[in-house]
Protein backbone atom coordinates (compact mmCIF):
# COMPACT_ATOMS: atom_id res chain seq x y z
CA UNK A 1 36.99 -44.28 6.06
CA UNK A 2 33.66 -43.19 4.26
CA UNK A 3 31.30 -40.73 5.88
CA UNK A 4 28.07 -41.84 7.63
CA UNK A 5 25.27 -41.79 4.84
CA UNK A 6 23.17 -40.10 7.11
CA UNK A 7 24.64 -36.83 6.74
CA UNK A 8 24.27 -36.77 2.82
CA UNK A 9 20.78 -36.11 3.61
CA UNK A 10 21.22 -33.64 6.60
CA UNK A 11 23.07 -31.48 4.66
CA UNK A 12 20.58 -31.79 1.48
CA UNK A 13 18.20 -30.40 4.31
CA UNK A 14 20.55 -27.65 6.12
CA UNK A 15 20.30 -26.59 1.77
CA UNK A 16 16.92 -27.16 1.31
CA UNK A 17 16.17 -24.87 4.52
CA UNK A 18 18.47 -22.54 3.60
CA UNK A 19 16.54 -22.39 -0.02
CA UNK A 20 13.16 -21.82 2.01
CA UNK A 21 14.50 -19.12 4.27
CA UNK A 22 15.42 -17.08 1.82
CA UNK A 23 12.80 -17.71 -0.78
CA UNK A 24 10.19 -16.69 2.10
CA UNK A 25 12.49 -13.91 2.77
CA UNK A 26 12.34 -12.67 -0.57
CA UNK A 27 8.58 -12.90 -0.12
CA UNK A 28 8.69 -11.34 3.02
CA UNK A 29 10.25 -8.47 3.11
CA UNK A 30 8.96 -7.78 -0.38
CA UNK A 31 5.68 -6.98 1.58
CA UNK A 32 6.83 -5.67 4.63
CA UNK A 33 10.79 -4.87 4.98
CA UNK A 34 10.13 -4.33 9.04
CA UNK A 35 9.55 -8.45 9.19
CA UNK A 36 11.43 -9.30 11.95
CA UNK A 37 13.66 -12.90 11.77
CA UNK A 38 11.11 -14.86 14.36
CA UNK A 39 8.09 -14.10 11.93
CA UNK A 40 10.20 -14.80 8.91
CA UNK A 41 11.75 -18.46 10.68
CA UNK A 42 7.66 -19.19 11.59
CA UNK A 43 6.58 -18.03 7.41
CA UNK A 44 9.50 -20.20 6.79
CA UNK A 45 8.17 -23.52 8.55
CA UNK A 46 11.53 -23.65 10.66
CA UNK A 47 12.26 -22.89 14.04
CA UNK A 48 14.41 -20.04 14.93
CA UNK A 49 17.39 -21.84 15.85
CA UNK A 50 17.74 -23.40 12.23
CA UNK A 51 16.82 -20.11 10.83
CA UNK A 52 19.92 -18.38 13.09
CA UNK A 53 21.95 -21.79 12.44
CA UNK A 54 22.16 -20.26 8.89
CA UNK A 55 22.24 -16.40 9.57
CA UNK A 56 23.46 -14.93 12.59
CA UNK A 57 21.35 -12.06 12.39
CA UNK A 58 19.61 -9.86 10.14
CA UNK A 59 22.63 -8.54 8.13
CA UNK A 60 23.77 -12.18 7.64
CA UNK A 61 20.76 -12.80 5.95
CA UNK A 62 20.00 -9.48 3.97
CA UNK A 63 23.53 -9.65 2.65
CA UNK A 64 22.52 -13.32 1.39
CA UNK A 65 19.83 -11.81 -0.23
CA UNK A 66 21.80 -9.10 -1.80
CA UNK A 67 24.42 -11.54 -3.31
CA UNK A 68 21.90 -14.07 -4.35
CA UNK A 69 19.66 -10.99 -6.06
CA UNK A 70 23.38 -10.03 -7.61
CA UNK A 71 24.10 -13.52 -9.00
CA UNK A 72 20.44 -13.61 -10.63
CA UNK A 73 20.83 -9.74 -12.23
CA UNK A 74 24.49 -10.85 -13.85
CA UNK A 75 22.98 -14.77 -14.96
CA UNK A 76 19.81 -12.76 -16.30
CA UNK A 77 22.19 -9.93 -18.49
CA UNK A 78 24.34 -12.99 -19.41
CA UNK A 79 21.64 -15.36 -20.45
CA UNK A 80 19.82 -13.11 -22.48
CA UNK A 81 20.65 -14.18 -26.95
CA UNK A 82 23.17 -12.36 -28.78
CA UNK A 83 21.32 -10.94 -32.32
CA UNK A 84 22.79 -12.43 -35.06
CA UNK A 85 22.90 -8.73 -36.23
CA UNK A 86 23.00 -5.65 -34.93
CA UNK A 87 19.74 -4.24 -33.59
CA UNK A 88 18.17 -0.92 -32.90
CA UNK A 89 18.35 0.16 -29.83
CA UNK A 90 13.88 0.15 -28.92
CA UNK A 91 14.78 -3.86 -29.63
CA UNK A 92 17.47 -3.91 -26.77
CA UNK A 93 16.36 -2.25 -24.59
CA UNK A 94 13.00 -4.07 -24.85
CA UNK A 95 15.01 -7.40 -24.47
CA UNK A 96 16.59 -5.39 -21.56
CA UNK A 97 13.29 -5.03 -19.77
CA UNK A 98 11.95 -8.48 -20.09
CA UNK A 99 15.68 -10.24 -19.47
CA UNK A 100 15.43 -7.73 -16.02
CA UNK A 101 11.60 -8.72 -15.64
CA UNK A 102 12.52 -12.12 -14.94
CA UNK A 103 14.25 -10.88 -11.51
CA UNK A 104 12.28 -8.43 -10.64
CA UNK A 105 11.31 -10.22 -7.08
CA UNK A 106 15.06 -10.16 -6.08
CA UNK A 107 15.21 -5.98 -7.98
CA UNK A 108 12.45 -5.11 -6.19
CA UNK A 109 13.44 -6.59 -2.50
CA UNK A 110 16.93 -4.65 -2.83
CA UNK A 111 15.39 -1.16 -3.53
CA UNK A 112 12.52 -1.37 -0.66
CA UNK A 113 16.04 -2.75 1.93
CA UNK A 114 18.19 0.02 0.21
CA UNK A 115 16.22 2.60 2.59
CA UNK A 116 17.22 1.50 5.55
CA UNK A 117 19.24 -1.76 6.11
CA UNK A 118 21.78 -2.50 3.06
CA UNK A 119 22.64 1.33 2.31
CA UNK A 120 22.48 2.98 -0.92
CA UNK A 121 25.82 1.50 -1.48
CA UNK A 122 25.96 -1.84 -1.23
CA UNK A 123 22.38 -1.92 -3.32
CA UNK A 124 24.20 0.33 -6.13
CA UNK A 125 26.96 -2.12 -5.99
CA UNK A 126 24.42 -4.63 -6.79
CA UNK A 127 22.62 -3.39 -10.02
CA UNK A 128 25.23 -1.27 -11.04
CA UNK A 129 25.73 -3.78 -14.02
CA UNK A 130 22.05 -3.30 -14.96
CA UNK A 131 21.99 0.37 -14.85
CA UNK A 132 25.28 0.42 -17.10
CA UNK A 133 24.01 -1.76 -19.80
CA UNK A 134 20.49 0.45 -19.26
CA UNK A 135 22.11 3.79 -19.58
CA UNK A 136 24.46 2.23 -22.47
CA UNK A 137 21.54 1.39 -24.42
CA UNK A 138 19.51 4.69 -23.57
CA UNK A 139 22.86 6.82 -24.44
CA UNK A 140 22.72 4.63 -27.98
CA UNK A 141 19.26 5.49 -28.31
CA UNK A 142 19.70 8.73 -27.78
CA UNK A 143 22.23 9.24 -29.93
CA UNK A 144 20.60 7.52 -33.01
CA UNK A 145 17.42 9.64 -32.63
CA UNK A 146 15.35 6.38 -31.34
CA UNK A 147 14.85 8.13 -27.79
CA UNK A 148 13.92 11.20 -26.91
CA UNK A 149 16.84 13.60 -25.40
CA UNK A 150 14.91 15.91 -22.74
CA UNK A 151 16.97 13.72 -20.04
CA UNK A 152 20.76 12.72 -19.65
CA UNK A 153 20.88 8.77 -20.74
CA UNK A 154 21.61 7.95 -16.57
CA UNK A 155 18.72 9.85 -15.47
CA UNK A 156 15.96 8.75 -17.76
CA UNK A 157 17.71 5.46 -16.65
CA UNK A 158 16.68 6.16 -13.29
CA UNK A 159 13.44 7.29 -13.89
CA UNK A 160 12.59 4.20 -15.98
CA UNK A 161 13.97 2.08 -13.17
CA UNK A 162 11.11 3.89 -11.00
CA UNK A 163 8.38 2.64 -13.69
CA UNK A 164 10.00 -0.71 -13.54
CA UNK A 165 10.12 -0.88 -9.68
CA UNK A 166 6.43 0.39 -9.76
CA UNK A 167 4.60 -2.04 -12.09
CA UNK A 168 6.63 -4.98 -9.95
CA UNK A 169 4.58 -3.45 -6.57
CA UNK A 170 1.14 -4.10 -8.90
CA UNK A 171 2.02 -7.27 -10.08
CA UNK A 172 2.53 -7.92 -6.24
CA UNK A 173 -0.45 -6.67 -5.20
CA UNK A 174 -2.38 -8.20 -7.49
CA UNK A 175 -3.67 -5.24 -9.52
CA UNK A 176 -1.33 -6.57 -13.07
CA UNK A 177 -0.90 -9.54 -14.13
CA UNK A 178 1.93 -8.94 -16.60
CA UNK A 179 4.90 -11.27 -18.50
CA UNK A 180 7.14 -8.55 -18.69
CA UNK A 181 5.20 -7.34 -22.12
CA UNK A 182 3.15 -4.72 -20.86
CA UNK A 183 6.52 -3.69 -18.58
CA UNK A 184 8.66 -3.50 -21.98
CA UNK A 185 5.90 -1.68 -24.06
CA UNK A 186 5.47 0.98 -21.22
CA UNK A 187 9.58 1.11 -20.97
CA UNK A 188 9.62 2.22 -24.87
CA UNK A 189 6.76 4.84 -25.02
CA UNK A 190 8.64 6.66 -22.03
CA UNK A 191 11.33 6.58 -23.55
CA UNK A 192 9.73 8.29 -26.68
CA UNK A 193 8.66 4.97 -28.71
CA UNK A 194 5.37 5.71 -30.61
CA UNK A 195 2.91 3.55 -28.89
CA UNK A 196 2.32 1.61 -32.02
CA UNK A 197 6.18 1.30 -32.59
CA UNK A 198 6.42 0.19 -28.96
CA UNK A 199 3.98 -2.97 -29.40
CA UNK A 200 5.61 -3.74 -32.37
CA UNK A 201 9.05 -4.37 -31.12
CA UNK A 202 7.88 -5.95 -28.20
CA UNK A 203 5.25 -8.46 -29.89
CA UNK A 204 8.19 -9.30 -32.44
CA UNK A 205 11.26 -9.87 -29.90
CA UNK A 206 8.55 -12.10 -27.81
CA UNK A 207 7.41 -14.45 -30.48
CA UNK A 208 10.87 -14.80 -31.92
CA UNK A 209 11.49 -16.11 -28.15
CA UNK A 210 8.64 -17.44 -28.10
CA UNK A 211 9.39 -19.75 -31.44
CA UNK A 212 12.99 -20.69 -30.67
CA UNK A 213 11.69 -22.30 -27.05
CA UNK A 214 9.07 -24.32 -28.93
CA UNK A 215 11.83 -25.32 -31.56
């Protein structure tokens, strides 16, 4: 016996709800991570019921967040080209910064919850696949004299994860309007890059992108 066509539709809304809660609590708790889940159901345009239909509570939902902001850092690492050689490593870890860029709503949410309602752990669980490939391309770096070596690879990792974080709270506010270009060049001259160097790289790596989506 086939279903009732009426619940195709139901469930393409219980999705399309489910979409809208957490895009608005993305948005949300971007801004303010005290939101509580009545104002975030009424930002949402659903009542509370539907918003508790879909999380139970406030852990429910923020551990949606964290596995949807986990799925988007390992599709972003993924997705970004393979050179058809091997590059230096100001090139990746540019391409690092702008592939990361391209998440940095869903980056940016888990550090501000990581204070005081995921843990440390579960958000270090998260983007500990970014700060690998990070720290593996700093350590490279490094190593080939591209980078300066006045910090361990992990902790100038850290610190340009700060930077990163940073620039994403001005681009929220509304005081940079930035691609992820002036995020990559910034990357590179703390990392050492000559300035010139830095705008360079990035300039290059973003009209080669730039050429291959138009082709």
């Amino acid at each position: 016996m086939t279903k009732p066509p009426a619940r195709v539709p139901q469930r393409s809304n219980a999705r399309s709800n489910r979409e809208r809660i957490l895009a608005t609590a993305r948005r949300e708790l971007g801004r303010n991570p005290d939101t509580t889940l009545e104002e975030l159901a009424r930002a949402a345009g659903v009542v509370r019921r539907t918003l508790f239909g879909h999380f139970p509570g406030r852990d429910a939902l923020l551990e949606a967040l964290a596995e949807e902001a986990s799925e988007a850092l390992r599709a972003a690492l993924s997705a970004a080209p393979e050179p058809a050689e091997p590059e230096s490593a100001d090139r990746a870890f540019a391409r690092f910064v702008l592939s990361m860029w391209t998440v940095g709503d869903r980056y940016r949410l888990l550090l501000a919850l990581a204070r005081r309602d995921l843990g440390a752990e579960r958000v270090a669980e998260v983007l500990a696949p970014a700060r690998r490939a990070a720290t593996a391309i700093l350590e490279r770096g490094q190593r080939d004299g591209v980078f300066h070596t006045q910090l361990p690879p992990a902790v100038l990792s850290a610190g340009l994860e700060a930077l990163t974080i940073a620039l994403l709270e001005e681009l929220n506010t509304g005081e940079l309007e930035d691609d992820g270009t002036h995020a990559a060049v910034a990357t590179l001259i703390a990392t050492g890059v000559p300035e010139k160097q830095a705008r360079d790289v990035v300039d290059e790596i973003t009209g080669t992108a730039r050429t291959a989506t138009d082709g």
